[in-house]
PDB file of N, CA and C in Angstrom:
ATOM      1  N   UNK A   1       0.848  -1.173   0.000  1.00  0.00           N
ATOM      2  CA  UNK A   1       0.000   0.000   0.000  1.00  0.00           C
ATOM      3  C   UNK A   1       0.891   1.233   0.000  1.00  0.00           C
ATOM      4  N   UNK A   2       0.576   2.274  -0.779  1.00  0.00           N
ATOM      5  CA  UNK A   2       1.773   3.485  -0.687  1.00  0.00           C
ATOM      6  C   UNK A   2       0.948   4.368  -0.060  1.00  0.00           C
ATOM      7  N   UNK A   3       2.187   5.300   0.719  1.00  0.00           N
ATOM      8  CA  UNK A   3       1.531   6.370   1.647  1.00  0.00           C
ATOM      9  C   UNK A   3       1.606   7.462   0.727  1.00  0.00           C
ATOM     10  N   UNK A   4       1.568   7.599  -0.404  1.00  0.00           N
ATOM     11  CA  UNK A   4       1.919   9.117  -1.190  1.00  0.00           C
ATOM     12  C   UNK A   4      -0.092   9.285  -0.946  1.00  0.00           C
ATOM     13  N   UNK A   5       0.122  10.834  -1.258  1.00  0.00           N
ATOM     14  CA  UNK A   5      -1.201  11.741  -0.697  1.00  0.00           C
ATOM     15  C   UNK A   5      -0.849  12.578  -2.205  1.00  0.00           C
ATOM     16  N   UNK A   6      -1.977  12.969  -2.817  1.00  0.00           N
ATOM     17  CA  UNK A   6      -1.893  14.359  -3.317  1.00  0.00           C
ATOM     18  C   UNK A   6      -3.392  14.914  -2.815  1.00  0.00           C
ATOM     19  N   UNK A   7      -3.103  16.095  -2.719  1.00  0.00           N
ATOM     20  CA  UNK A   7      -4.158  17.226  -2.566  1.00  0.00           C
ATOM     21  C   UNK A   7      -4.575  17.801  -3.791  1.00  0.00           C
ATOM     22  N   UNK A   8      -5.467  16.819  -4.339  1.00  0.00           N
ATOM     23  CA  UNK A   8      -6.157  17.797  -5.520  1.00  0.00           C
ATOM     24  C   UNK A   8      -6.240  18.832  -5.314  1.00  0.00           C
ATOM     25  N   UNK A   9      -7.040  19.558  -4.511  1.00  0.00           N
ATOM     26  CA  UNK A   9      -7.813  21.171  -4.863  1.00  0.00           C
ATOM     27  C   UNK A   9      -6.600  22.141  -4.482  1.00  0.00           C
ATOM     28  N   UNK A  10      -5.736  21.372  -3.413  1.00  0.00           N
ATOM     29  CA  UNK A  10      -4.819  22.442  -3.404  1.00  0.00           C
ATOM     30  C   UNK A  10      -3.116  22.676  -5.079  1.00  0.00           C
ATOM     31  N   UNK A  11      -3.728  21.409  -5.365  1.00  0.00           N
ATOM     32  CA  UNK A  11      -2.752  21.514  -7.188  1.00  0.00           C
ATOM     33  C   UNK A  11      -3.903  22.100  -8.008  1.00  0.00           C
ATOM     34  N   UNK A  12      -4.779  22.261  -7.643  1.00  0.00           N
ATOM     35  CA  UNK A  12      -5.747  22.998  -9.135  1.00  0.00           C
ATOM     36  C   UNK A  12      -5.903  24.430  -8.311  1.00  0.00           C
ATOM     37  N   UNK A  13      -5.894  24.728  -7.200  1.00  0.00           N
ATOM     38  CA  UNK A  13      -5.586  26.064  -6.391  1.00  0.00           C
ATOM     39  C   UNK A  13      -4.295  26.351  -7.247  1.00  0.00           C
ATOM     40  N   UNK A  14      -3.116  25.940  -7.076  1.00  0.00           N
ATOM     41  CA  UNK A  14      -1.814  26.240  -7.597  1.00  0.00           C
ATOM     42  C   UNK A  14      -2.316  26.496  -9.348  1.00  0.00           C
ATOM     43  N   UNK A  15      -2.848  25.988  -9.964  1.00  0.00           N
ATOM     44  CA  UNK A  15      -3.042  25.936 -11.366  1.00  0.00           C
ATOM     45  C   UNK A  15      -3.889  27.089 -11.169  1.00  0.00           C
ATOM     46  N   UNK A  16      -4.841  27.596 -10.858  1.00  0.00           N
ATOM     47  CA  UNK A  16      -5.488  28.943 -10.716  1.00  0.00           C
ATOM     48  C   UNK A  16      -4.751  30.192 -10.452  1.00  0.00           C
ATOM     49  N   UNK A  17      -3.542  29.758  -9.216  1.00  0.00           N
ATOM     50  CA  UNK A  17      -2.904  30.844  -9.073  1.00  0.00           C
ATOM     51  C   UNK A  17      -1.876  31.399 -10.540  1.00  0.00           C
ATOM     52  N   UNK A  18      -1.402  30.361 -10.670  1.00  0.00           N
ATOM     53  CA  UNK A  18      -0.635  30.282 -11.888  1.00  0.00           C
ATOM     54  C   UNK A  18      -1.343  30.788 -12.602  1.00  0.00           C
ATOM     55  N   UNK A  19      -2.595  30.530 -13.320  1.00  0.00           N
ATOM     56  CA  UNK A  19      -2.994  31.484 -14.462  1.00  0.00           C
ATOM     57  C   UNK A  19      -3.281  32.908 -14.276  1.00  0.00           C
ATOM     58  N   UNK A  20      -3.502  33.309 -12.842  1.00  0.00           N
ATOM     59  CA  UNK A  20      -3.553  34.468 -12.489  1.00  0.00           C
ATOM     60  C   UNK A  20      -2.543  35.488 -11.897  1.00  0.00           C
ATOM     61  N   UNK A  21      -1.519  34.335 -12.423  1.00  0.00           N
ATOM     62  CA  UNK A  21      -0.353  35.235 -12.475  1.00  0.00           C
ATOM     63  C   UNK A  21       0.330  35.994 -13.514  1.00  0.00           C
ATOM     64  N   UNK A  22      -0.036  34.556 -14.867  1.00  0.00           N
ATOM     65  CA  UNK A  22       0.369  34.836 -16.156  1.00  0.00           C
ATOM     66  C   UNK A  22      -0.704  35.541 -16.591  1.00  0.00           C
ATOM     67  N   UNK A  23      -1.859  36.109 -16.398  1.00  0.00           N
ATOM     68  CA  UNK A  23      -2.984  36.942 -16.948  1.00  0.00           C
ATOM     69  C   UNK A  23      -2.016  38.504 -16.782  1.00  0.00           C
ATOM     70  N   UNK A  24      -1.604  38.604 -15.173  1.00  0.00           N
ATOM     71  CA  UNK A  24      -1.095  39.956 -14.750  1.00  0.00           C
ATOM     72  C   UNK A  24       0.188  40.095 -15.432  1.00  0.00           C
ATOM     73  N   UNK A  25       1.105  38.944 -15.821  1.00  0.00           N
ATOM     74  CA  UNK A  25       2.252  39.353 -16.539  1.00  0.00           C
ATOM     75  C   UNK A  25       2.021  39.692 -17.838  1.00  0.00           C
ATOM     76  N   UNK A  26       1.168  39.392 -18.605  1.00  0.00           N
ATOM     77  CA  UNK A  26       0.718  39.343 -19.842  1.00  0.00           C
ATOM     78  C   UNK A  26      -0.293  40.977 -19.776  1.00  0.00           C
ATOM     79  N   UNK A  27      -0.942  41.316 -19.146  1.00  0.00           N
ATOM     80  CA  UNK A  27      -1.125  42.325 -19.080  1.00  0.00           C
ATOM     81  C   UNK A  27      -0.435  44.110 -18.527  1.00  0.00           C
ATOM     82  N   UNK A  28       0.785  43.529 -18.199  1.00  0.00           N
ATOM     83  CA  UNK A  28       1.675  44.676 -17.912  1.00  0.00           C
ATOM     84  C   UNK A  28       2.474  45.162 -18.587  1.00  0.00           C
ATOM     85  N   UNK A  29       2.508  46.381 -19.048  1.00  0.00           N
ATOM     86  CA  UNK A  29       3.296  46.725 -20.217  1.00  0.00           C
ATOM     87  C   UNK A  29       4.703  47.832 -19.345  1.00  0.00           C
ATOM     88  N   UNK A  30       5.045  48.339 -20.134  1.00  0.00           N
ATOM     89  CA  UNK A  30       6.425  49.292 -20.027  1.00  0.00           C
ATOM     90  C   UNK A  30       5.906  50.296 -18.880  1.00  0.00           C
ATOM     91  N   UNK A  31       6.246  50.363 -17.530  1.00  0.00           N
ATOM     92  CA  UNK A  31       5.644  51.456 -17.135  1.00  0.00           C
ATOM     93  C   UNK A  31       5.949  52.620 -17.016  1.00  0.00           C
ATOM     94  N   UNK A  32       6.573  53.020 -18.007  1.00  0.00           N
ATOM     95  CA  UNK A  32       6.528  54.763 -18.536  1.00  0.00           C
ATOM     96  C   UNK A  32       6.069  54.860 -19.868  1.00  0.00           C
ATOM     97  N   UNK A  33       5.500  53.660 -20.081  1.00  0.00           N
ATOM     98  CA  UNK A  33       4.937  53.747 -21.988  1.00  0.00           C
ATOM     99  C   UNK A  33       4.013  55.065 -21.702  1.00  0.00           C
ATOM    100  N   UNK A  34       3.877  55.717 -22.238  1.00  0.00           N
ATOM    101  CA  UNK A  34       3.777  57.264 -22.649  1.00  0.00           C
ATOM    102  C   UNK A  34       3.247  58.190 -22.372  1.00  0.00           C
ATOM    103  N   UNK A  35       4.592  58.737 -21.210  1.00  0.00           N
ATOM    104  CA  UNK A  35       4.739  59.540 -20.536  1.00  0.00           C
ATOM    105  C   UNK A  35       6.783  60.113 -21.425  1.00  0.00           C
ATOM    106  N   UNK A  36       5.780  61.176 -21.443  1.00  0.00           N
ATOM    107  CA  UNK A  36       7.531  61.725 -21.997  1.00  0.00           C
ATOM    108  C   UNK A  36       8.279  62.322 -21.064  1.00  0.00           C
ATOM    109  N   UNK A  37       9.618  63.665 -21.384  1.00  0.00           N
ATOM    110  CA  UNK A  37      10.139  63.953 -20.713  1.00  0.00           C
ATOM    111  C   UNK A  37       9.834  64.852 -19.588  1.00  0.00           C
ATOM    112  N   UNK A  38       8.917  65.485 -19.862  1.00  0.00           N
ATOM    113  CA  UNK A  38       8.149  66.339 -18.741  1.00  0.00           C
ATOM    114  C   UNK A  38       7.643  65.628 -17.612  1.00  0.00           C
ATOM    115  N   UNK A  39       7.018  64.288 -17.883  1.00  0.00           N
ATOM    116  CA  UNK A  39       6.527  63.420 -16.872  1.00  0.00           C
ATOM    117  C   UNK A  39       7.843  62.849 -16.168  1.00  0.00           C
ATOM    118  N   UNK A  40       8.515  62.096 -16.747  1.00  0.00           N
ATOM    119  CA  UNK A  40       9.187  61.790 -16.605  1.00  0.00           C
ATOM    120  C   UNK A  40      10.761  62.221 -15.607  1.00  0.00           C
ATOM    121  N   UNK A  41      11.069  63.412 -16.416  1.00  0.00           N
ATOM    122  CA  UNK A  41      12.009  64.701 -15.758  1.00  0.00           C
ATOM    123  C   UNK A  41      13.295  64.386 -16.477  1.00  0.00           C
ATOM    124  N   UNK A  42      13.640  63.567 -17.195  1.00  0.00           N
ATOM    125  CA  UNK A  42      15.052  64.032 -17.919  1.00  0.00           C
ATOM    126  C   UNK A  42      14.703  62.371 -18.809  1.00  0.00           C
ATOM    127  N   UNK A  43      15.759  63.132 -20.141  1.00  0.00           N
ATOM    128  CA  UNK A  43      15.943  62.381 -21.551  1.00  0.00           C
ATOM    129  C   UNK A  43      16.569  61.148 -21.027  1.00  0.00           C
ATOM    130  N   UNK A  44      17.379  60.786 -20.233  1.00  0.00           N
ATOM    131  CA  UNK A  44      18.227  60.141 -19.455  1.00  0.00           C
ATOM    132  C   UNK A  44      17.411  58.964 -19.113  1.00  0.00           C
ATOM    133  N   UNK A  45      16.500  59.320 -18.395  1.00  0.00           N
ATOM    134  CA  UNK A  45      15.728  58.360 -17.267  1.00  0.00           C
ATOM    135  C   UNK A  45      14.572  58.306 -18.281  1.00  0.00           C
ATOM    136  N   UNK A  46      13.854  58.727 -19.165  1.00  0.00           N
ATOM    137  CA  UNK A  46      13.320  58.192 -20.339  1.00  0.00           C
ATOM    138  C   UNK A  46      13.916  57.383 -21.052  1.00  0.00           C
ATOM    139  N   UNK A  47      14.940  57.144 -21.581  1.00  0.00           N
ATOM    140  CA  UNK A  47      15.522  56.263 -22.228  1.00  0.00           C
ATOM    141  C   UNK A  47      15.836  54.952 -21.696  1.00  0.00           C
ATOM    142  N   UNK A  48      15.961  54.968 -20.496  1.00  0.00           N
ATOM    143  CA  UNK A  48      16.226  53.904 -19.607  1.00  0.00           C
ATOM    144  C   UNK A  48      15.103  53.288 -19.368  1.00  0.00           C
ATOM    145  N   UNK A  49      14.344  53.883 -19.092  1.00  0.00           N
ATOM    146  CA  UNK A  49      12.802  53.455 -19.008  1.00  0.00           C
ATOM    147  C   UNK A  49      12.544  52.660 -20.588  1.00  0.00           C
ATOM    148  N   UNK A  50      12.882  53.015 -21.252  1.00  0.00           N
ATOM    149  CA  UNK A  50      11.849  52.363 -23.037  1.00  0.00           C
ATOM    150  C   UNK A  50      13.307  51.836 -23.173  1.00  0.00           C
ATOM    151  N   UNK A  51      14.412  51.632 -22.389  1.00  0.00           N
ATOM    152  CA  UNK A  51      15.280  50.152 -22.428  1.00  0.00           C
ATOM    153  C   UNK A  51      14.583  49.248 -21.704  1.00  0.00           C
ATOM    154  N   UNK A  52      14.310  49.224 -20.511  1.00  0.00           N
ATOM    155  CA  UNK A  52      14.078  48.557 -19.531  1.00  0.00           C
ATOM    156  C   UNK A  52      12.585  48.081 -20.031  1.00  0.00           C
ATOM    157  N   UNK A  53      11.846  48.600 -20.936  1.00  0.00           N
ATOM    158  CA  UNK A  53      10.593  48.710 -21.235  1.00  0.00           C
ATOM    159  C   UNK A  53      10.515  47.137 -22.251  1.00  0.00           C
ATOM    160  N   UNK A  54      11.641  47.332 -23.536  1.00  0.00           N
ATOM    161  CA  UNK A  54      12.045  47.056 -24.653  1.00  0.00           C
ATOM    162  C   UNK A  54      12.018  45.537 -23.764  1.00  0.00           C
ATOM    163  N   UNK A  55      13.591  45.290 -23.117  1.00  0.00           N
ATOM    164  CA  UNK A  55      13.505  43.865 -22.763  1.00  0.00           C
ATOM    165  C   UNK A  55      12.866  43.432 -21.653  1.00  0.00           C
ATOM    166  N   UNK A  56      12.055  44.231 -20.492  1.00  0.00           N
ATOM    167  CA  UNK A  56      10.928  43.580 -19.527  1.00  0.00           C
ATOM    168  C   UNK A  56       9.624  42.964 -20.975  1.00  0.00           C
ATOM    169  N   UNK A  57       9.655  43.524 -22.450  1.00  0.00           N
ATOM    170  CA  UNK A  57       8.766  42.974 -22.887  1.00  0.00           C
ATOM    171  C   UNK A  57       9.088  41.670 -23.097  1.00  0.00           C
ATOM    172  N   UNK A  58      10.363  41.609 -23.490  1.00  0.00           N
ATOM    173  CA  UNK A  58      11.061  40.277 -24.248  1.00  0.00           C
ATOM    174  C   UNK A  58      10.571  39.185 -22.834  1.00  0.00           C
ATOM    175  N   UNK A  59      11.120  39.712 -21.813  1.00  0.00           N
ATOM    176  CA  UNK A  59      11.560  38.735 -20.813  1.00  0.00           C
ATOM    177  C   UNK A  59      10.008  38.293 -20.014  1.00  0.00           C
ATOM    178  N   UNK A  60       9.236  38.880 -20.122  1.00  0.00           N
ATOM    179  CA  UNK A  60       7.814  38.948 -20.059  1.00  0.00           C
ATOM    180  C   UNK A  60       6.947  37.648 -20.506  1.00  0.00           C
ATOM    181  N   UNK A  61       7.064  37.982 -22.057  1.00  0.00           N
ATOM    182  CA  UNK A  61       6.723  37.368 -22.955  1.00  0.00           C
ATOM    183  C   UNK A  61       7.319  35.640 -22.284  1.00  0.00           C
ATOM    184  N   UNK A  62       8.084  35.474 -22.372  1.00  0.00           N
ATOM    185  CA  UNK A  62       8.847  34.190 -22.046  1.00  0.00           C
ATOM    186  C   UNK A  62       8.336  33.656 -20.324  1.00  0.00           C
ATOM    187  N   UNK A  63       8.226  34.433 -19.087  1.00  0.00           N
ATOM    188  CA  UNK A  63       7.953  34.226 -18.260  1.00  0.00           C
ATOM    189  C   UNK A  63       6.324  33.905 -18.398  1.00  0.00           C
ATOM    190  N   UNK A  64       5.550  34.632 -18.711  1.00  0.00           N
ATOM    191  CA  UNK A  64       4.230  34.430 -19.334  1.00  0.00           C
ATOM    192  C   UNK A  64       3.961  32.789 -20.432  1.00  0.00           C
ATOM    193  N   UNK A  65       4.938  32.962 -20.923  1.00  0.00           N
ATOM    194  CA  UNK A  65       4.344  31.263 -21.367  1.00  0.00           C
ATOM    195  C   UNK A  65       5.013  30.227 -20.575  1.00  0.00           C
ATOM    196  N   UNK A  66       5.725  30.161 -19.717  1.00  0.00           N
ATOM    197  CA  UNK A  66       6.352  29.257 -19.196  1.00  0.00           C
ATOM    198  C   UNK A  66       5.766  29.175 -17.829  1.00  0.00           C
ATOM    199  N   UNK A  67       4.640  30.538 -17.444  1.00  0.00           N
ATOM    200  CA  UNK A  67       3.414  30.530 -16.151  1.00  0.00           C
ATOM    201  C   UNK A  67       2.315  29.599 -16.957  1.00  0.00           C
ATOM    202  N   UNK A  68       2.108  29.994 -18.060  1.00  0.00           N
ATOM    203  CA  UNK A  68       1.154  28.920 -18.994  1.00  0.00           C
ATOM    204  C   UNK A  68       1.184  27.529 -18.913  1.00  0.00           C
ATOM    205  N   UNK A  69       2.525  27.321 -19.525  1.00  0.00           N
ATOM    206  CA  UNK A  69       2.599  25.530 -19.313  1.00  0.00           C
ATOM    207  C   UNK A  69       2.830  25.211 -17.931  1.00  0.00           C
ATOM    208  N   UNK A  70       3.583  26.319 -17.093  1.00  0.00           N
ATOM    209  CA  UNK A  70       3.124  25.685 -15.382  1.00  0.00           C
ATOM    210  C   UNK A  70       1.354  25.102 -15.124  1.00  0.00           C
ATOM    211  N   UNK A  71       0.894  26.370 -15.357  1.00  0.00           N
ATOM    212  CA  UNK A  71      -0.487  26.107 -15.522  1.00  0.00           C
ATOM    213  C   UNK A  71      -0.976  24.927 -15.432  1.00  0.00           C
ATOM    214  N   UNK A  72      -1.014  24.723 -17.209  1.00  0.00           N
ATOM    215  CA  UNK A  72      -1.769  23.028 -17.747  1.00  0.00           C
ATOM    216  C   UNK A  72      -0.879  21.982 -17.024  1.00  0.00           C
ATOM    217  N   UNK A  73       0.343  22.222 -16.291  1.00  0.00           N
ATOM    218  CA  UNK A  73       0.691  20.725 -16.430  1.00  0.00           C
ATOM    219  C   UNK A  73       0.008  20.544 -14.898  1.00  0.00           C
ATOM    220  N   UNK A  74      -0.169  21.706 -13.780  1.00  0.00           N
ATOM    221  CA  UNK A  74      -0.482  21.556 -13.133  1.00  0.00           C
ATOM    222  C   UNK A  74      -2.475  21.057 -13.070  1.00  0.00           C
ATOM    223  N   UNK A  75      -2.876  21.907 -13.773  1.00  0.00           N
ATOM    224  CA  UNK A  75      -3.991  21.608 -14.062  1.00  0.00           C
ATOM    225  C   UNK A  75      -4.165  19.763 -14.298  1.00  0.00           C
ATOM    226  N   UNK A  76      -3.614  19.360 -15.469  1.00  0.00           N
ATOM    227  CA  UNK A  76      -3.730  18.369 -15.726  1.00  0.00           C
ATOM    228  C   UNK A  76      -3.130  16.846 -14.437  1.00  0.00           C
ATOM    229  N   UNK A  77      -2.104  17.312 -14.064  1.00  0.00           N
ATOM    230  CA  UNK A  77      -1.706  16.668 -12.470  1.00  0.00           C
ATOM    231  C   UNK A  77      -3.199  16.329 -11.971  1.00  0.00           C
ATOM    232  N   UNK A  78      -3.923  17.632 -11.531  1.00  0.00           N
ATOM    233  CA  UNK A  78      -4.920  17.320 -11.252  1.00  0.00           C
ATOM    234  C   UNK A  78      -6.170  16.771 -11.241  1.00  0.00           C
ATOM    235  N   UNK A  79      -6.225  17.116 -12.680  1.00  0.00           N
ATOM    236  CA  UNK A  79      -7.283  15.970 -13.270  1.00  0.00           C
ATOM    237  C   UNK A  79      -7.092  14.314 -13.746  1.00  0.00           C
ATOM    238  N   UNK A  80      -5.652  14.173 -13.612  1.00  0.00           N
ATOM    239  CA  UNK A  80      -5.181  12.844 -13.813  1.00  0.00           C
ATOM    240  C   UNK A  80      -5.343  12.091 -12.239  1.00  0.00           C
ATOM    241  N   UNK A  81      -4.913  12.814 -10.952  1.00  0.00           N
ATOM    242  CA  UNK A  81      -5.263  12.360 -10.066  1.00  0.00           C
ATOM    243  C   UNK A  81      -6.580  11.652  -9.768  1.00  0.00           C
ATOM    244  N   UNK A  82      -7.442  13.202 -10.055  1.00  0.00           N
ATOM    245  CA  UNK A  82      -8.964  12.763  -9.590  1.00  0.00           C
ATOM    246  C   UNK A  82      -9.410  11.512 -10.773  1.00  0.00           C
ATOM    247  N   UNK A  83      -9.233  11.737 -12.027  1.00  0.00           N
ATOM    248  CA  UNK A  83      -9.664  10.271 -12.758  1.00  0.00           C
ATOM    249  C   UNK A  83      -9.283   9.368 -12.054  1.00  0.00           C
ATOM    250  N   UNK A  84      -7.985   9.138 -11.399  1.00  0.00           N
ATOM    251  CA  UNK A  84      -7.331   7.874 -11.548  1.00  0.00           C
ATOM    252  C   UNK A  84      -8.017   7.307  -9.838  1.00  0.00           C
ATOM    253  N   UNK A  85      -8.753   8.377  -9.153  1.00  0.00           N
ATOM    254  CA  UNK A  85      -8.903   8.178  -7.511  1.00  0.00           C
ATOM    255  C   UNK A  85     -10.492   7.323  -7.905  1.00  0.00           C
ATOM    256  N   UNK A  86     -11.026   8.384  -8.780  1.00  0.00           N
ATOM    257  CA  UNK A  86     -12.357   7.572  -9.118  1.00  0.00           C
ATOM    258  C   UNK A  86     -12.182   6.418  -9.566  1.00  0.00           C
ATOM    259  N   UNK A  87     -11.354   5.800 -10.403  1.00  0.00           N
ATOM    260  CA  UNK A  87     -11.495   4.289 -11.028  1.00  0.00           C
ATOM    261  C   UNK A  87     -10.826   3.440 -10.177  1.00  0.00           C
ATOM    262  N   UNK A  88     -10.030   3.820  -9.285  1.00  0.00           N
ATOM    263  CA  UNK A  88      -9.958   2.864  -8.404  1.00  0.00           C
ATOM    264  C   UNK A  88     -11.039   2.716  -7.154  1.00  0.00           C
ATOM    265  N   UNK A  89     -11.614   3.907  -6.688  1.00  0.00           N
ATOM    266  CA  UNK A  89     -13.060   3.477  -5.790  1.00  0.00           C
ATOM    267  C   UNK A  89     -13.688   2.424  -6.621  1.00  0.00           C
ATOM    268  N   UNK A  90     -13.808   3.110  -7.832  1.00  0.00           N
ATOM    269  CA  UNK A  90     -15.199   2.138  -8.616  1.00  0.00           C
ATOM    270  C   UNK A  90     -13.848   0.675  -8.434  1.00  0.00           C
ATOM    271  N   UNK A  91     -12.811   0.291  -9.077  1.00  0.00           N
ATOM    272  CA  UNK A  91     -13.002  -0.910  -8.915  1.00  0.00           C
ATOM    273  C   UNK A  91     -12.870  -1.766  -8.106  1.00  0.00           C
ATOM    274  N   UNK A  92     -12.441  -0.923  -6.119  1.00  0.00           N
ATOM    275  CA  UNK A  92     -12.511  -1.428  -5.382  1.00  0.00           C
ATOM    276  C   UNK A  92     -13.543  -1.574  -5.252  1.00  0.00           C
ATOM    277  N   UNK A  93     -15.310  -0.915  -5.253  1.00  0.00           N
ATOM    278  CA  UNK A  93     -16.273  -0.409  -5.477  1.00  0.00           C
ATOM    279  C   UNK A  93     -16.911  -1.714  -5.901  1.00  0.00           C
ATOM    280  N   UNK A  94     -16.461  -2.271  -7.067  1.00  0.00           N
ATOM    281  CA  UNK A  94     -16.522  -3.695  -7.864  1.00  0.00           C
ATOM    282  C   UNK A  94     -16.387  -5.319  -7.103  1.00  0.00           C
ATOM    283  N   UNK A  95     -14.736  -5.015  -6.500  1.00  0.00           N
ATOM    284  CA  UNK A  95     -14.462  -6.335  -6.067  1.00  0.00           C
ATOM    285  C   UNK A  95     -15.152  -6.028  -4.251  1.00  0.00           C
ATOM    286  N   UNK A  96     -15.278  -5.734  -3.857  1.00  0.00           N
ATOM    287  CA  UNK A  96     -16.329  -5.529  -3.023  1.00  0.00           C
ATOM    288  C   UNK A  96     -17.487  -6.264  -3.155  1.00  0.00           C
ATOM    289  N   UNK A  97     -18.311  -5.722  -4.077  1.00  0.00           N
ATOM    290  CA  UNK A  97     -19.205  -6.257  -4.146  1.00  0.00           C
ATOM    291  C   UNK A  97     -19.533  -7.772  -5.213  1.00  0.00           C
ATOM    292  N   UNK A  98     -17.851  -7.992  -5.718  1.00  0.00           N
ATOM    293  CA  UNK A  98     -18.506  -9.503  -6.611  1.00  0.00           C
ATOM    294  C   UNK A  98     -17.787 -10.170  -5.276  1.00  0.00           C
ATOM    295  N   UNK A  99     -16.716 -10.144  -4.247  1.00  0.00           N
ATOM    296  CA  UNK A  99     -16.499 -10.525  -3.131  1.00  0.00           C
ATOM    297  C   UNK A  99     -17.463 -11.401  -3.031  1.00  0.00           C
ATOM    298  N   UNK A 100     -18.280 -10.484  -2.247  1.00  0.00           N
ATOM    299  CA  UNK A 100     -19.738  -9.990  -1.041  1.00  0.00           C
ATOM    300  C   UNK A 100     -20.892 -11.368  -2.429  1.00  0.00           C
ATOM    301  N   UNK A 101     -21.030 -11.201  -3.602  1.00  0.00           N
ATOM    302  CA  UNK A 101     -21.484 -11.911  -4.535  1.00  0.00           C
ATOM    303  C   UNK A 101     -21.130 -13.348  -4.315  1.00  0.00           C
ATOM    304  N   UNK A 102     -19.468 -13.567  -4.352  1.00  0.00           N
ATOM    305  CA  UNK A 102     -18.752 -15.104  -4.622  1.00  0.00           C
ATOM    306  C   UNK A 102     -19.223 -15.450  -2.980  1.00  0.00           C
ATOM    307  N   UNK A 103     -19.133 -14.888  -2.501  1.00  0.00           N
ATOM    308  CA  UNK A 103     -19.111 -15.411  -0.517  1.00  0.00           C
ATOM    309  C   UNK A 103     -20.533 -16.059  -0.415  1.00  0.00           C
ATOM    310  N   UNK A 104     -21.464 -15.175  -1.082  1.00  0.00           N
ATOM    311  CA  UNK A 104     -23.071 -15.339  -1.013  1.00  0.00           C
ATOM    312  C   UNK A 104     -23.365 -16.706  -1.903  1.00  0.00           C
ATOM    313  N   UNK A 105     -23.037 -16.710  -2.957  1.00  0.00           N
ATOM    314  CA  UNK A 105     -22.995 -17.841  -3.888  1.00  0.00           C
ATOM    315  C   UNK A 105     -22.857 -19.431  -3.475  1.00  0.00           C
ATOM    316  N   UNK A 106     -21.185 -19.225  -2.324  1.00  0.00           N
ATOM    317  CA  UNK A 106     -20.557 -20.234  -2.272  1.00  0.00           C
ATOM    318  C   UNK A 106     -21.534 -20.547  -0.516  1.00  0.00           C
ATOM    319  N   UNK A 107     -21.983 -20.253  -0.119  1.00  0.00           N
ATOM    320  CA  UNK A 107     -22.407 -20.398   1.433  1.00  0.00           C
ATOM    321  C   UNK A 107     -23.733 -21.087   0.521  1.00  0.00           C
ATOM    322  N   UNK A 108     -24.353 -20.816  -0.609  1.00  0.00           N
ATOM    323  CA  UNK A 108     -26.037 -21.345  -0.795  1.00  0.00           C
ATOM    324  C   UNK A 108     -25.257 -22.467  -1.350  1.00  0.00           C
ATOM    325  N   UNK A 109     -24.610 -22.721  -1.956  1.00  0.00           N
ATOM    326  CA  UNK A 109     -24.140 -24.037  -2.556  1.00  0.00           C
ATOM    327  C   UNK A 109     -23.860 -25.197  -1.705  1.00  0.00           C
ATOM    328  N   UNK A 110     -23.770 -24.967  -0.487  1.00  0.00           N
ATOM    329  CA  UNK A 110     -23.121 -25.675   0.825  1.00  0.00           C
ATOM    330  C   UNK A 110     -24.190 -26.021   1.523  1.00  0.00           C
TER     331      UNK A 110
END
């Protein structure tokens, strides 16, 4: 008999958080996208900003799909669990009751 446990709801909790993480990365853009130098206060620290802008998109982009496939695989963890918890009730569920069947059978035969 193995003692391993998983906690479904708390791996499809994790798969929720995960997508609601990659929703917020995927929705955050450059945050000085356009605001110029007046907002801003010097050409300097604008430029740095729409650097920092340029590759937080790149690096974004990549963290955002790799929260994605965290996601599904977690998602799917989960739904592979719960299938696999149900078919074994049902076929303990089964020999249970052809058991409880063969026991009943073999006692009228006697």
């Amino acid at each position: 008999m193995s003692d391993q446990q998983a906690d479904i709801d708390r791996i499809r909790e994790c798969s929720r958080a995960l997508t609601g993480i990659r929703d917020t990365f995927a929705d955050r853009a450059n945050p000085a996208e356009g605001y110029g130098v007046g907002e801003i206060g010097s050409q300097k620290l604008l430029d740095a900003f729409e650097k920092f802008g340029s590759n937080w998109k790149i690096h974004r982009g990549k963290l955002t799909e790799e929260l994605e496939k965290l996601a599904g695989i977690t998602k799917t963890a989960a739904d592979s669990y719960d299938k696999l918890d149900h078919e074994l009730a049902e076929a303990l569920r089964k020999a249970d009751k052809d058991g409880k069947q063969a026991k009943g059978t073999k006692g009228a035969k006697q």
